[in-house]
Protein backbone atom coordinates (compact mmCIF):
# COMPACT_ATOMS: atom_id res chain seq x y z
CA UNK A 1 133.84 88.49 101.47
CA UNK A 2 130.47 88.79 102.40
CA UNK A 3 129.05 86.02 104.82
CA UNK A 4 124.89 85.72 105.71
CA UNK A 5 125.77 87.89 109.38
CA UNK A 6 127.16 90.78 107.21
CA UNK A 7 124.76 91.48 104.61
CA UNK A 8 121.67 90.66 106.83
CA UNK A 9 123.11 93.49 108.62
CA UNK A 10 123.16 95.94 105.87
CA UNK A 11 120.17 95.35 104.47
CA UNK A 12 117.28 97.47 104.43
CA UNK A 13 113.67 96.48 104.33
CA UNK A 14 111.28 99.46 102.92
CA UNK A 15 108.14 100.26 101.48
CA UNK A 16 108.67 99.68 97.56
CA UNK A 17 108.38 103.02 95.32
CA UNK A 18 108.60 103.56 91.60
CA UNK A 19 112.45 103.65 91.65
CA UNK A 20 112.37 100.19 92.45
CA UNK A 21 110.88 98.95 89.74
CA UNK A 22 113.20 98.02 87.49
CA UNK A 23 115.38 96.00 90.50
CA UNK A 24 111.88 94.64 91.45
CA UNK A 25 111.35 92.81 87.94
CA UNK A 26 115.19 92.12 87.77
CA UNK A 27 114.90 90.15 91.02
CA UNK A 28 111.40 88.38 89.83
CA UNK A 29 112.87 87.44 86.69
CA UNK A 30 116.13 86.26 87.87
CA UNK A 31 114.20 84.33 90.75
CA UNK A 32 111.70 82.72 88.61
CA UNK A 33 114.63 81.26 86.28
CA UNK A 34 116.61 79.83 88.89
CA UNK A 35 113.45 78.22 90.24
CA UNK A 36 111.00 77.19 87.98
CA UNK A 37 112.16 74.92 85.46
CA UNK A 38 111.55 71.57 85.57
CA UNK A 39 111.55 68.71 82.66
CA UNK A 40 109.88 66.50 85.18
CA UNK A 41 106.70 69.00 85.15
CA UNK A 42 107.13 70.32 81.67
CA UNK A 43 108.27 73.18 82.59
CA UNK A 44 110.95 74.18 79.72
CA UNK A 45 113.72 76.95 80.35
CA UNK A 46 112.60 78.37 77.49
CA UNK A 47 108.91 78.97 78.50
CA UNK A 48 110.51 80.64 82.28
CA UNK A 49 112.88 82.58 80.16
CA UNK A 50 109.80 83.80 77.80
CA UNK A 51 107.50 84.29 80.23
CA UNK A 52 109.55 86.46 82.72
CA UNK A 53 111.12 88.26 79.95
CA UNK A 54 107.42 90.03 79.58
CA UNK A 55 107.15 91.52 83.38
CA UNK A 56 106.64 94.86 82.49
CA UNK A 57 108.00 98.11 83.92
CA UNK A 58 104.82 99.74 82.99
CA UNK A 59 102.63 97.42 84.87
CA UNK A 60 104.57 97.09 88.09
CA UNK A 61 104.82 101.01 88.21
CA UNK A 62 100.97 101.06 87.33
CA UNK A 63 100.67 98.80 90.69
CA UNK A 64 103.35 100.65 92.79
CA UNK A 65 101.05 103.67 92.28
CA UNK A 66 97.89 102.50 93.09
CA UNK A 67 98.69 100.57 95.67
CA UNK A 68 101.04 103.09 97.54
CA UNK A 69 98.60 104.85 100.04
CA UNK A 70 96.23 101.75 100.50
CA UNK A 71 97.20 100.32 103.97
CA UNK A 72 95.38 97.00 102.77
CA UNK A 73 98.31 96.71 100.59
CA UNK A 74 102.16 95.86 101.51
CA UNK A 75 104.54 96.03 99.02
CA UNK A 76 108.27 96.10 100.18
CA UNK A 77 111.98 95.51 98.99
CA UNK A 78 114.80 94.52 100.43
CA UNK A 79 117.61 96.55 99.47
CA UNK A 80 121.30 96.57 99.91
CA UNK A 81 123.10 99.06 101.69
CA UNK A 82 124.26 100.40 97.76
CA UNK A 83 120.36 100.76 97.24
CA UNK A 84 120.11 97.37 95.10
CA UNK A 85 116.46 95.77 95.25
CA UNK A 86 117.51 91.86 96.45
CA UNK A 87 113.96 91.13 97.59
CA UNK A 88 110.61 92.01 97.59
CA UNK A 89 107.34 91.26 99.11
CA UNK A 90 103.84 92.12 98.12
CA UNK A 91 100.33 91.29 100.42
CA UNK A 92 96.97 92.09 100.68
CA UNK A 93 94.67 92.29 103.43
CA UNK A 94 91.05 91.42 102.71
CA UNK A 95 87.58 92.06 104.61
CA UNK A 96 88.08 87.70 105.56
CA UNK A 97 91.68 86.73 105.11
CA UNK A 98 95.02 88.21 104.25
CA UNK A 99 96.92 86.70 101.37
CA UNK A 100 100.57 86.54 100.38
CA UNK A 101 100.66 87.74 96.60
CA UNK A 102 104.49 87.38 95.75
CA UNK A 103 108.04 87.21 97.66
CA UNK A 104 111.19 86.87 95.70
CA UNK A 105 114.64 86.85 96.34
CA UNK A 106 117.38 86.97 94.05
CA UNK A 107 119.05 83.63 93.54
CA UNK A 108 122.48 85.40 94.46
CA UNK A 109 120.87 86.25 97.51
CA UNK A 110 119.24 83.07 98.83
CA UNK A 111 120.15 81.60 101.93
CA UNK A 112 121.11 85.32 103.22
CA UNK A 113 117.60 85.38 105.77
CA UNK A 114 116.18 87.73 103.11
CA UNK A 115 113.55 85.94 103.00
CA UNK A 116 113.04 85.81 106.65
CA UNK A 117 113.08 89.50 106.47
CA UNK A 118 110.26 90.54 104.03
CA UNK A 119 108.27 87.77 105.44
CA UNK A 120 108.80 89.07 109.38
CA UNK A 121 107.84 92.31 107.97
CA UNK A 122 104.65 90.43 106.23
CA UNK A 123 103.65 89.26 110.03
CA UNK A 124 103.76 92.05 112.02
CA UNK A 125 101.66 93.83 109.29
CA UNK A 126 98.61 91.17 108.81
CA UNK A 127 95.99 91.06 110.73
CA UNK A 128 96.69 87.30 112.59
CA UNK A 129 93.01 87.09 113.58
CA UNK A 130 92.27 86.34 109.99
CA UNK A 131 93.40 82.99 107.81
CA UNK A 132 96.27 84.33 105.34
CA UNK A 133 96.80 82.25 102.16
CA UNK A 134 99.31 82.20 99.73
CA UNK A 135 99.32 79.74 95.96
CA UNK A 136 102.64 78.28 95.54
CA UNK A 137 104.14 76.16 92.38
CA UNK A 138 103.29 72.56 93.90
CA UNK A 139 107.23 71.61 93.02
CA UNK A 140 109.03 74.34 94.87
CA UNK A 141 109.91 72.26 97.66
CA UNK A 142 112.11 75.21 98.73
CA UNK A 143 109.46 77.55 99.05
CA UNK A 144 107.33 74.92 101.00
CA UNK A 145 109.29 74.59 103.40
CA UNK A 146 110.27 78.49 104.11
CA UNK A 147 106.02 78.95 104.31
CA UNK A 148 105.67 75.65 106.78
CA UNK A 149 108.64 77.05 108.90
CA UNK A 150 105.95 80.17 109.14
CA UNK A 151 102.86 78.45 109.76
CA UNK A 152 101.65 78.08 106.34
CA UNK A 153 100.20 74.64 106.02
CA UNK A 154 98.83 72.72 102.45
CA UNK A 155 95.66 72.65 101.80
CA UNK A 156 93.28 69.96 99.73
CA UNK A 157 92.66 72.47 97.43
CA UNK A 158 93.06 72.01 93.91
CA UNK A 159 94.05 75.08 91.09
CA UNK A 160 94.34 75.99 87.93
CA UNK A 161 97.60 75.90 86.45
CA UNK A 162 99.63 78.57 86.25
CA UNK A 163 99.41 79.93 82.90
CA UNK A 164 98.16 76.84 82.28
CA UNK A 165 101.66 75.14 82.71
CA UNK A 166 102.98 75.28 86.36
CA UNK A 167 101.17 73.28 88.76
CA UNK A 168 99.66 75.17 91.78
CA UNK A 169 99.12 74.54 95.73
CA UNK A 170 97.06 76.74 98.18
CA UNK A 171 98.39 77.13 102.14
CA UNK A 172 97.14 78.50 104.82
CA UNK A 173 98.24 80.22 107.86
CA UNK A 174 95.02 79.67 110.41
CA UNK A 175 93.50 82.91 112.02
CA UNK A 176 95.24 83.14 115.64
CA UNK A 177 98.49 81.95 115.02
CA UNK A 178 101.13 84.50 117.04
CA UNK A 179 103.44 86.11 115.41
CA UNK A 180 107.35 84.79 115.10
């Protein structure tokens, strides 16, 4: 049986390549059906299930390769030791701030320090005398918390819906804050 000490020792966080795609979008998809439904928000199964059933391989190899060589751009997986993508990360740093664009870990997965993983490996690559922002579904309390435990705080900010359905936060991690 595998407890959180064994598997956090055997996996593997790397830079993300094409291979990975396919476990990349299985882990997304997987991820965003476990965690974003929610009657109380109007967010149906059905529209989770749709809408992650069109991530496509094309795209996410399009991004893998232009991104690759671009050291303003992270993308990473976690992987186990049989080479399965569990996790991944993706961030970019711009000219004023650095923002989180995506972390996922599948639901099978959670509570493993995955998370904790891709997002130490997120620190020590931004730079910390910028801000660094991330947009997170407003009800993923889960999620919330993991980005407070790093020094993400909410801001006043209000956005769009995503896709117009999903209700949407902005936090911040100030400029200066030391890494974990």
């Amino acid at each position: 049986m595998l407890n959180s000490e064994t598997l956090h020792e055997k996996v593997v966080i790397r830079k993300m390549v094409e291979a990975d795609v396919e476990g990349v979008i299985q882990t997304q998809r997987e991820s965003w059906r476990h965690t974003y439904p929610s009657p109380k928000y109007g967010v149906t199964s059905e529209w989770v299930f749709e809408r992650s059933a069109g991530f496509s391989t094309e795209r996410a190899n399009q991004i893998v390769t232009e991104r690759k060589n671009d050291p303003k751009y992270l993308d990473i997986v976690a992987t186990t030791a049989d080479g399965n993508v569990v996790g991944m990360l993706r961030g970019d740093q711009h000219d004023n701030y650095c923002e989180l664009k995506a972390i996922y870990v599948h639901p099978k997965y959670i509570g493993y320090h995955i998370g904790g993983m891709l997002m130490d490996e997120f620190l020590n690559w931004i730079d910390t005398a910028k801000p660094c922002r991330l947009e997170c579904v407003s009800y993923n309390e889960r999620a919330i918390g993991f980005y407070e435990h790093y020094g993400f705080k909410k801001t006043d900010k209000l956005l769009p819906k995503y896709a117009d359905v999903m209700p949407s936060i902005e936090m911040i991690r100030p400029a200066g804050i030391a890494r974990q």
